[in-house]
Protein backbone atom coordinates (compact mmCIF):
# COMPACT_ATOMS: atom_id res chain seq x y z
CA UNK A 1 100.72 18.01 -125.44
CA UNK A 2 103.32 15.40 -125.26
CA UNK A 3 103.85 12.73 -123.12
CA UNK A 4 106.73 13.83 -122.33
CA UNK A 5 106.42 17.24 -120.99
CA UNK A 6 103.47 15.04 -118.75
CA UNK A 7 106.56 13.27 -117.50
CA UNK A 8 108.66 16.16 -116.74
CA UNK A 9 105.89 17.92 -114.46
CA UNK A 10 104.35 14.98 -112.92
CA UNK A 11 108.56 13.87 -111.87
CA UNK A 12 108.66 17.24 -110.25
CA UNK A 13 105.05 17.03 -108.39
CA UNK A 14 106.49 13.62 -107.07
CA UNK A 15 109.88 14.65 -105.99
CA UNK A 16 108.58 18.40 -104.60
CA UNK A 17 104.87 18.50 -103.69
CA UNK A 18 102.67 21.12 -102.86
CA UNK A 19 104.25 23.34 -105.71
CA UNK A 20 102.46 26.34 -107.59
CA UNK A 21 102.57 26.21 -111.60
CA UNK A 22 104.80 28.96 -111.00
CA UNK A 23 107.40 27.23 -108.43
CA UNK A 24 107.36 23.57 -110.92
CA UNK A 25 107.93 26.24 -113.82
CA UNK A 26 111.00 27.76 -112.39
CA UNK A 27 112.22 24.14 -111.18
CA UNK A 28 111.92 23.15 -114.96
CA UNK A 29 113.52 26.20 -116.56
CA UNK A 30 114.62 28.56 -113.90
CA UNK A 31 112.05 31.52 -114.85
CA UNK A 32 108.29 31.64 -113.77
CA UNK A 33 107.92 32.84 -117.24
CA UNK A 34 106.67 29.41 -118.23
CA UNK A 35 104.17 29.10 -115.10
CA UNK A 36 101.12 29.77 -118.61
CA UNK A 37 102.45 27.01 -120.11
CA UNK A 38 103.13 24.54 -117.47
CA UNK A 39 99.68 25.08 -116.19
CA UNK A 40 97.55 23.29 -118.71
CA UNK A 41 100.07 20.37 -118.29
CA UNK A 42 98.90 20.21 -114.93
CA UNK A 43 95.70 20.38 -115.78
CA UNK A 44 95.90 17.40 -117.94
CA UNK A 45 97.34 15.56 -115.28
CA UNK A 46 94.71 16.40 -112.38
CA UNK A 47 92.47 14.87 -114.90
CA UNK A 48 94.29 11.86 -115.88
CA UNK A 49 94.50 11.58 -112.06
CA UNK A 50 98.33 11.50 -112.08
CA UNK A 51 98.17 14.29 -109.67
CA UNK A 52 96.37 15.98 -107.65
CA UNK A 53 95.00 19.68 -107.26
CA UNK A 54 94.74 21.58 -103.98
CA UNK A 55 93.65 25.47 -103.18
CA UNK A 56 91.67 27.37 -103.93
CA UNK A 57 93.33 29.14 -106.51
CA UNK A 58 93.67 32.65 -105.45
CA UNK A 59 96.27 34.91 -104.32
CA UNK A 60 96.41 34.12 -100.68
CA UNK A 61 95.78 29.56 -101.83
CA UNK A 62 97.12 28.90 -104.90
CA UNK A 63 96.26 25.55 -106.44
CA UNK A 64 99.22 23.59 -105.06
CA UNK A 65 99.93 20.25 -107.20
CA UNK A 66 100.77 16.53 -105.11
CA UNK A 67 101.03 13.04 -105.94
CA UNK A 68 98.21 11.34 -106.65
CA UNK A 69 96.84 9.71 -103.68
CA UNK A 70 96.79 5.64 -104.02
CA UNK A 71 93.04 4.72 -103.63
CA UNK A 72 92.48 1.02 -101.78
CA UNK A 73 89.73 -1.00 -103.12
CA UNK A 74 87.36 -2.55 -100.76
């Protein structure tokens, strides 16, 4: 997976959170065709910790994809 296409999803988590894979695939290409494909990306990324996952990931609370959260250290 390239760091780029890491880029490109994690720009449009920043700029539109609380997205579906399918919503951040039709703001990258226009067709929720690609929501397989941009999926893994953000699964990569929730576990990099460049974003975060929310939902439960059915039909009625999709995993919705944020910002990472900044964590203070004590």
């Amino acid at each position: 997976m390239s760091e780029a296409a890491l880029v490109r999803v994690e720009d449009v988590v920043k700029g539109r959170p609380g997205l579906t894979a399918r919503q951040i695939a039709v703001t990258l290409s226009g067709t929720s065709g690609y929501g397989e494909q941009v999926r893994p990306v953000c699964d990569v990324l929730v576990a990099s910790a460049r974003i975060e996952k929310r939902g439960a990931g059915g039909p009625a609370d999709p995993y919705r994809y944020y910002p990472a959260r900044i964590r203070k250290h004590a």
